[in-house]
Protein backbone atom coordinates (compact mmCIF):
# COMPACT_ATOMS: atom_id res chain seq x y z
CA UNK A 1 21.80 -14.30 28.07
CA UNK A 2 18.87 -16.07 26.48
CA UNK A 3 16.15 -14.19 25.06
CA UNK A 4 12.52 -14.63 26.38
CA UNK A 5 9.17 -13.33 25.84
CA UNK A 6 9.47 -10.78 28.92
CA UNK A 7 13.13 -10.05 27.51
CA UNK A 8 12.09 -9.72 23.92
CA UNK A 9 9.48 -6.83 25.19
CA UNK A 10 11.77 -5.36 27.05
CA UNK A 11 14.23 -4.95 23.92
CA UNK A 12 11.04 -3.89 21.59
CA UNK A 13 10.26 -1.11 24.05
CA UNK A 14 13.82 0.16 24.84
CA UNK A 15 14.66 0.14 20.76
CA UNK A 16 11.33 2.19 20.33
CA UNK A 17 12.35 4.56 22.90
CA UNK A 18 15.83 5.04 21.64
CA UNK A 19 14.30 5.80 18.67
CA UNK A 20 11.83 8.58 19.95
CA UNK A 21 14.95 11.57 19.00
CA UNK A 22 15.04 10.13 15.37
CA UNK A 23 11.09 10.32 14.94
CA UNK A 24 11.04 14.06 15.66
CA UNK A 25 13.78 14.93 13.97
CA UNK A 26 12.60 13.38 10.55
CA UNK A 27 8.32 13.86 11.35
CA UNK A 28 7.32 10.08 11.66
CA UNK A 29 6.40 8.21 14.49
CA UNK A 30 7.58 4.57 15.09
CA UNK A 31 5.25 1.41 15.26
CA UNK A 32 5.89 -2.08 16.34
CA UNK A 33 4.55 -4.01 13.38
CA UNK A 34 4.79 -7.54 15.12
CA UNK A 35 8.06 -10.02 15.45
CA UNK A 36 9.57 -13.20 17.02
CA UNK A 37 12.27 -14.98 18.88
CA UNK A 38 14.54 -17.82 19.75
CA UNK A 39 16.85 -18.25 22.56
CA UNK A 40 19.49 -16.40 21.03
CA UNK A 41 17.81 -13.49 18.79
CA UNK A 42 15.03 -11.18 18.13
CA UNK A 43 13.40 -9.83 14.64
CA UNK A 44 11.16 -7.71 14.86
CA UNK A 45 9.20 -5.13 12.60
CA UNK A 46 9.26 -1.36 12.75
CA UNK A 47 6.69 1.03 10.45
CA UNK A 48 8.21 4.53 9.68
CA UNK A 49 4.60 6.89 9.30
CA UNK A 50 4.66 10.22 8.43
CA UNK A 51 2.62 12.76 10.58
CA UNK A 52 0.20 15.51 8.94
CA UNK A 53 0.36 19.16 10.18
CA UNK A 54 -2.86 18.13 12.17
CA UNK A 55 -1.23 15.44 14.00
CA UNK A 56 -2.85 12.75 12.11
CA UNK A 57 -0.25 9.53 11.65
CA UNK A 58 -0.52 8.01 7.48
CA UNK A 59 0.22 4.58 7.38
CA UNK A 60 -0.10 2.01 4.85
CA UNK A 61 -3.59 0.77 6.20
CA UNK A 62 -4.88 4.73 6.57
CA UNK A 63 -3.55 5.53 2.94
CA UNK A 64 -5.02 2.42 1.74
CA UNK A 65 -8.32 3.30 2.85
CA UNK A 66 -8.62 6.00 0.57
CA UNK A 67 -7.09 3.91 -2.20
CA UNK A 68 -9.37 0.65 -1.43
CA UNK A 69 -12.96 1.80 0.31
CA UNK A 70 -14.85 1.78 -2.60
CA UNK A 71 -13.61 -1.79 -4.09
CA UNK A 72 -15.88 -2.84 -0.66
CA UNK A 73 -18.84 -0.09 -0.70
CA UNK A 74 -17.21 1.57 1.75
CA UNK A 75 -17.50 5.58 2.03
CA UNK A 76 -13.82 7.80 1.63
CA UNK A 77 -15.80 10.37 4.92
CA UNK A 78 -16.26 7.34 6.84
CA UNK A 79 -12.58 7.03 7.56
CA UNK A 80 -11.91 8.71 11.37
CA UNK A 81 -15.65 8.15 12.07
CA UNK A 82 -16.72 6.03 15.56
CA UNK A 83 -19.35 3.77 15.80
CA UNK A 84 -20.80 1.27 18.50
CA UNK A 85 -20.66 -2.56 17.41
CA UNK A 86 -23.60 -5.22 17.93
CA UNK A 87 -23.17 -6.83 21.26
CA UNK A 88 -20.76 -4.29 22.60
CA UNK A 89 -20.88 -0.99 24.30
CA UNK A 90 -17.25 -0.34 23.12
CA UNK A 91 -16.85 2.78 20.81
CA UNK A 92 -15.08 2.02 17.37
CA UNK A 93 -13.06 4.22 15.17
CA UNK A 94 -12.67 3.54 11.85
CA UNK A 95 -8.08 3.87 11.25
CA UNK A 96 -7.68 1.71 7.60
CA UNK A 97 -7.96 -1.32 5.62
CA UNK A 98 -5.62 -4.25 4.85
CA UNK A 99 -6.63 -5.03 1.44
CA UNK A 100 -4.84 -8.47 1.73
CA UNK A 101 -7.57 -9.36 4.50
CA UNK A 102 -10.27 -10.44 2.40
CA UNK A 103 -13.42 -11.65 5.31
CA UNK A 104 -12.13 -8.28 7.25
CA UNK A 105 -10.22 -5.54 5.71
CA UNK A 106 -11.33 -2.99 7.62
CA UNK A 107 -9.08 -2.14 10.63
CA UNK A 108 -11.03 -0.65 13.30
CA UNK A 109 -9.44 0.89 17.12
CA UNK A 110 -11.49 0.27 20.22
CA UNK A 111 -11.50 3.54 21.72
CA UNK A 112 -11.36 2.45 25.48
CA UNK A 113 -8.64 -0.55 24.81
CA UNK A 114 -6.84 1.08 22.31
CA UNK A 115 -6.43 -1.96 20.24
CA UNK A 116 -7.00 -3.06 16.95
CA UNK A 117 -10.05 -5.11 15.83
CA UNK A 118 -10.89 -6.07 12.31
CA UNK A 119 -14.20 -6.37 10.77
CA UNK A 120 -15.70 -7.36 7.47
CA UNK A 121 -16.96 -4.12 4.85
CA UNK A 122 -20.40 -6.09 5.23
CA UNK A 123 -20.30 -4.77 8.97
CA UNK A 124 -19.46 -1.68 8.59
CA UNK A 125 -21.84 -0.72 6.22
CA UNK A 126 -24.39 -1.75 8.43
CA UNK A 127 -22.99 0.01 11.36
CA UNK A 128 -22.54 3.74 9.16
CA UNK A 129 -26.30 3.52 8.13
């Protein structure tokens, strides 16, 4: 068998499923955190979150928000809260930062895609006014 991009997918998304048992028995949830391949194998990266009694996942990027918002202006309330960016009619929730991302830290979800955006602290200042 040699590995390809379909193939690869198809592994990520059975491996996450397998692990669905193991992420209610121990309160996380699974992420894929990114990965690559060859012909002949697959690595790929998994984040372990926990899950608050409200449902709410902590990862690194939400925990860091509370650690890192000020070093950018940002507020600590601001985290969780939506906003509409210039030139878009997409809604915008604020999720965490990636302090490692200096131009844009701040990790945003599009609310109708579902994916992940990033966006300088200049931004979203500007945006929470």
């Amino acid at each position: 068998m040699k590995i390809t991009a379909q193939s690869a997918k198809e592994i990520r998304d059975d491996v996450l499923s397998a692990l669905n048992d193991v992420a209610t028995k121990h309160g996380v949830q699974f992420t894929y955190k990114g990965g690559n391949f060859t012909s002949t194998s697959f690595l790929f990266k998994i984040e372990a979150a926990t899950i608050e009694d409200n449902g709410t996942v902590v990862n690194r990027e939400r925990e860091n928000y509370g650690l890192y918002c000020h070093r950018y202006g940002l507020k600590p309330e601001w985290l969780d809260r939506t906003f509409i960016s210039f030139g878009s009619s997409d809604m915008f929730t604020i999720i965490g930062i990636n302090p490692r991302k200096h131009v844009n830290p701040v990790i945003c979800r599009n609310e109708r895609t579902k994916k992940n955006y990033v966006f300088p602290a200049t931004a979203i200042k500007t945006f929470m006014v």
